[in-house]
Protein backbone atom coordinates (compact mmCIF):
# COMPACT_ATOMS: atom_id res chain seq x y z
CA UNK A 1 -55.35 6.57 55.21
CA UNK A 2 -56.82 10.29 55.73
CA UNK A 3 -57.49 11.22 58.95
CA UNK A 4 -59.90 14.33 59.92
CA UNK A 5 -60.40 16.20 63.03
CA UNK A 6 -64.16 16.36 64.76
CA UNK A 7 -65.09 19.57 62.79
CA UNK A 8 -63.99 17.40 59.20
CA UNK A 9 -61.04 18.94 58.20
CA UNK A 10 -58.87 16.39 56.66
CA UNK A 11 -55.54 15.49 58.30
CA UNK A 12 -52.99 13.05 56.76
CA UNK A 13 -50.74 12.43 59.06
CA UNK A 14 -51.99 10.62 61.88
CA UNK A 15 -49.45 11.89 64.16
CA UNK A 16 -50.99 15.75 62.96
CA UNK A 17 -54.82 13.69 63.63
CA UNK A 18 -53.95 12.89 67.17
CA UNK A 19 -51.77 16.09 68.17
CA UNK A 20 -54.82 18.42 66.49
CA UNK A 21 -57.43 15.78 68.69
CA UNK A 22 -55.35 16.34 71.69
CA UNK A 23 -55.67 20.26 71.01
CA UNK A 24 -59.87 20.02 70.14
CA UNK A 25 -60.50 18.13 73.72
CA UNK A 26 -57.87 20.52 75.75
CA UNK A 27 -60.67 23.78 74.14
CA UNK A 28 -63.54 21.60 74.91
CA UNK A 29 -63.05 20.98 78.56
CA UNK A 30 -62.60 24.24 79.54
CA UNK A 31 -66.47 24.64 78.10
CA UNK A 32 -67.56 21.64 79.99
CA UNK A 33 -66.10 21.80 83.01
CA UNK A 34 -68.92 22.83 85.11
CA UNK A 35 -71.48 19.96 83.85
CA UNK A 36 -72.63 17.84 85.87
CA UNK A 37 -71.56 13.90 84.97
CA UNK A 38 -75.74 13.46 84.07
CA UNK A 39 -75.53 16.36 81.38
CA UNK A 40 -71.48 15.62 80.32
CA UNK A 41 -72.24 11.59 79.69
CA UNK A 42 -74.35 12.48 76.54
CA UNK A 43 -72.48 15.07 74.99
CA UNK A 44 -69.83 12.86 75.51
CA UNK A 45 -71.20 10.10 73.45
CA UNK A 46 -72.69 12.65 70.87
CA UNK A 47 -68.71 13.92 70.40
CA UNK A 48 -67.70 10.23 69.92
CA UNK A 49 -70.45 8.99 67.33
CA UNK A 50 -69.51 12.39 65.74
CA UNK A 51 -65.64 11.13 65.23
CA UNK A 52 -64.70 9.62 61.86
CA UNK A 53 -63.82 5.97 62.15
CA UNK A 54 -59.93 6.92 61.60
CA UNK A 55 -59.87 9.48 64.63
CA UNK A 56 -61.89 6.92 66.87
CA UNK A 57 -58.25 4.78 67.17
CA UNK A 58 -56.59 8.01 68.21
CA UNK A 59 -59.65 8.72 70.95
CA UNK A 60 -59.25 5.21 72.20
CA UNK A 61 -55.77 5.74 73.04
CA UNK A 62 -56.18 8.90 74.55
CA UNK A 63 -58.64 7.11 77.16
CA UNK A 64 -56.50 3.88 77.61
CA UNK A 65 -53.74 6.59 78.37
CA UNK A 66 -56.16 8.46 80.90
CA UNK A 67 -57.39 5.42 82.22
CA UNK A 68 -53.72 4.34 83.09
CA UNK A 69 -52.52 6.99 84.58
CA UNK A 70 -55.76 8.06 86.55
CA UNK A 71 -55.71 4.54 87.96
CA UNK A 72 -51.86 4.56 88.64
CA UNK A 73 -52.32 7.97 90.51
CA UNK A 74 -54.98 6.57 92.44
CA UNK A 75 -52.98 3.69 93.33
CA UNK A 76 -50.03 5.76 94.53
CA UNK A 77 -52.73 7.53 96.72
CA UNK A 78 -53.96 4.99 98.11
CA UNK A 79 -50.59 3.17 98.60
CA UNK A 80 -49.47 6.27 100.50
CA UNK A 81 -52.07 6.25 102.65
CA UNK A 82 -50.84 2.92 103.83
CA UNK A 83 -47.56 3.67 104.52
CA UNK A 84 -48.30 6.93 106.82
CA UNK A 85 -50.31 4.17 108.52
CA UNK A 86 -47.69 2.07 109.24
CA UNK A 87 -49.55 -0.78 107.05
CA UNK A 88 -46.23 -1.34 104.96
CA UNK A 89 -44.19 -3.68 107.47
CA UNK A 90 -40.74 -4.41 105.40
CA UNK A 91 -40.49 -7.79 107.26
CA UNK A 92 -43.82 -8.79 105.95
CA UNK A 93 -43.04 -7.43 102.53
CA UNK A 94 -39.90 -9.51 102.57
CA UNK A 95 -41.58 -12.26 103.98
CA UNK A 96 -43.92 -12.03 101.17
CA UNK A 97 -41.88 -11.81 98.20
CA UNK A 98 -39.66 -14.71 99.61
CA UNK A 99 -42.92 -16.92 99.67
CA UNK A 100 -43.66 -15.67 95.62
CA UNK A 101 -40.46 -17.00 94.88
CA UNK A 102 -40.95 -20.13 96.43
CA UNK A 103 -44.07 -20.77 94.75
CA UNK A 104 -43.31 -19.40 91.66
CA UNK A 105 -39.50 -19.79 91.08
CA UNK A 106 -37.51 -17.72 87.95
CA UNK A 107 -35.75 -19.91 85.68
């Protein structure tokens, strides 16, 4: 299957689609940076509807892989947080992991 980038040059290789994707959204950000989420949310969905169906698979994993890590960072904040607070009691967390087991024991 041929792949293209967003301008509609043809790419074969679908590992050259996504690398030469990766390298059109790294240019485009620096253009967009200083929008405001009310202006960037439509040129956003203008860019995707532009995509040909074959690059949309390689945009969808760029976001899932976005999505995960923005999420894991912000959970590793967060998480952080609680431990400078003293929230993370290692009695508790044993406590808590020995009840798990009990409930839900490993074959």
């Amino acid at each position: 299957m041929r792949q293209s980038t967003p301008d509609g040059t043809e790419i074969q290789s679908p590992v050259l689609a996504k690398k030469s994707l990766v390298s059109h959204l790294l240019t485009m950000s620096a253009s967009t940076a200083n929008l405001n989420p009310q202006e960037l949310r439509p040129l956003l969905h203008q860019k995707l509807d532009a995509f040909s169906d074959s690059a949309i698979a390689a945009v969808n994993e760029l976001l899932v892989e976005f999505e995960r890590r923005w999420l894991f960072a912000q959970m590793s904040e967060e998480a952080e947080a609680d431990r400078l607070a003293g929230k993370h009691d290692e009695a508790l967390i044993e406590q808590a992991v020995r009840a798990h087991r009990v409930r839900h024991p490993y074959a």
